[in-house]
Protein backbone atom coordinates (compact mmCIF):
# COMPACT_ATOMS: atom_id res chain seq x y z
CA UNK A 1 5.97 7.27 -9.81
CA UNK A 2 9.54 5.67 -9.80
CA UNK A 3 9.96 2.62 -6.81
CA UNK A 4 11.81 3.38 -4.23
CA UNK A 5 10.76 0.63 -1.52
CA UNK A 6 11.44 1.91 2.41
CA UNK A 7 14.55 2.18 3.53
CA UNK A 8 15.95 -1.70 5.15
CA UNK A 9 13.29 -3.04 2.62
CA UNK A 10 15.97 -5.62 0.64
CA UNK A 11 12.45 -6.52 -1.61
CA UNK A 12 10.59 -10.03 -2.22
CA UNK A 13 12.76 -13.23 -2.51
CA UNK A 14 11.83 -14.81 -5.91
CA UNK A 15 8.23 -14.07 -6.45
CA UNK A 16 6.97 -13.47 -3.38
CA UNK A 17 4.49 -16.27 -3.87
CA UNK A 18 2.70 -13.78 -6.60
CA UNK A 19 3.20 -16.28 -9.52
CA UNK A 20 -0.18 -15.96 -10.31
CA UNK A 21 -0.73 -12.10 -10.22
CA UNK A 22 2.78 -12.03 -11.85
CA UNK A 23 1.55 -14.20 -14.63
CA UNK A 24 -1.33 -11.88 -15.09
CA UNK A 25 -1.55 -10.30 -18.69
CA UNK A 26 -2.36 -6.98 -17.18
CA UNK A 27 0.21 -6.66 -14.86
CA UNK A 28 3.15 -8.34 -17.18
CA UNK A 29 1.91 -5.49 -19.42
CA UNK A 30 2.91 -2.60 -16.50
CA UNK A 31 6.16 -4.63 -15.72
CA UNK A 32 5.69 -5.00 -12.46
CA UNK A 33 8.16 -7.43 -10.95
CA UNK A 34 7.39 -9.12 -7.06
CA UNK A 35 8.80 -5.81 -5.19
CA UNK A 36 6.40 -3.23 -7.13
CA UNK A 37 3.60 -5.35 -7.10
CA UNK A 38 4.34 -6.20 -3.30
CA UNK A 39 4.51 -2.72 -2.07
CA UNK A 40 1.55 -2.08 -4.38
CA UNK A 41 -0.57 -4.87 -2.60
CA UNK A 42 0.29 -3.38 1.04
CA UNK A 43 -0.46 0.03 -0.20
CA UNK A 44 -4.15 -1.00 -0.78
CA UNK A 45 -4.22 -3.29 2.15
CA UNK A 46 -3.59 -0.31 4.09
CA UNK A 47 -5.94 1.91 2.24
CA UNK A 48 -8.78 -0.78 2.07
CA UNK A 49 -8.44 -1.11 5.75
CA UNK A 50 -8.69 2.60 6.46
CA UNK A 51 -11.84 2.87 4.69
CA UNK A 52 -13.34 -0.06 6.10
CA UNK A 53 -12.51 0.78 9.34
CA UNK A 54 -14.33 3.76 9.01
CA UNK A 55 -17.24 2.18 7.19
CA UNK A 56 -17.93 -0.77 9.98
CA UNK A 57 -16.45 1.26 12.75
CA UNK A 58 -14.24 -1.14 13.46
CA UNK A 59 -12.46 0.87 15.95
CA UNK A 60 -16.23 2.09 17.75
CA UNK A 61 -17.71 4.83 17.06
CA UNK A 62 -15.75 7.23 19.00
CA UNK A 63 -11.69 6.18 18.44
CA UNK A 64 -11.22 8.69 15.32
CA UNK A 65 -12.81 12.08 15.84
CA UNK A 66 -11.61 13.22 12.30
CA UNK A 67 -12.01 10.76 9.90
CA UNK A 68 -10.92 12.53 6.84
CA UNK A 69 -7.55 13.41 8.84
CA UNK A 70 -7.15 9.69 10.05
CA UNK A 71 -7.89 9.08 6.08
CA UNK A 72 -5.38 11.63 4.80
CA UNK A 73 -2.89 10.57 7.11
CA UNK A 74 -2.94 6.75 5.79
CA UNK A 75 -2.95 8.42 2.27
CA UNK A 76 0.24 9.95 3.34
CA UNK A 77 1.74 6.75 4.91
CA UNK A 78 0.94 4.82 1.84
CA UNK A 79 2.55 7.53 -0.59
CA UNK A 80 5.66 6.91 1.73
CA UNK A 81 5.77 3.19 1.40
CA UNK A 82 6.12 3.61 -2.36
CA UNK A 83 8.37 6.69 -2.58
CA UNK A 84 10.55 5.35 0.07
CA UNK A 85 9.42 7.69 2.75
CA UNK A 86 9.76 10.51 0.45
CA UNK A 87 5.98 11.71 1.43
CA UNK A 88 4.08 14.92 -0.27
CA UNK A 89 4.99 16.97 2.98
């Protein structure tokens, strides 16, 4: 999927403080630069954090009555923040 960060996103200043993930063979090798791999990084956060929210019930046991909604909807969100809002809907 081409980048296109969120709109009023200008992207990471230098590295970002990545040097080490940017250094990475792995990720050199799907020439990533500090914007992708930022974006990338607070794409999982956010997913991560979904599921472990619902895992722990971090938010008690009642706050989401439809957790594969609340899950799809963060799926959504995170498809935004690396199309540039452009979402599946």
């Amino acid at each position: 999927m081409p980048l296109r960060p969120p709109r009023g996103y200008a992207g990471v200043a230098g590295s970002g403080g990545l040097d080490g993930l940017l250094a990475d063979p792995g990720i050199q090798a799907l020439g990533a630069d500090a914007t992708r791999l930022t974006l990338g990084l607070a794409v999982w956060a956010m997913i991560m954090g979904a599921v472990t929210a619902e895992v722990f019930s971090q938010y008690g046991t009642q706050a989401i009555s439809d957790p594969a909604a609340h899950f799809a909807e963060v799926v959504e969100l995170a498809v935004g923040v690396i199309a540039g809002g452009q979402t599946g809907r």
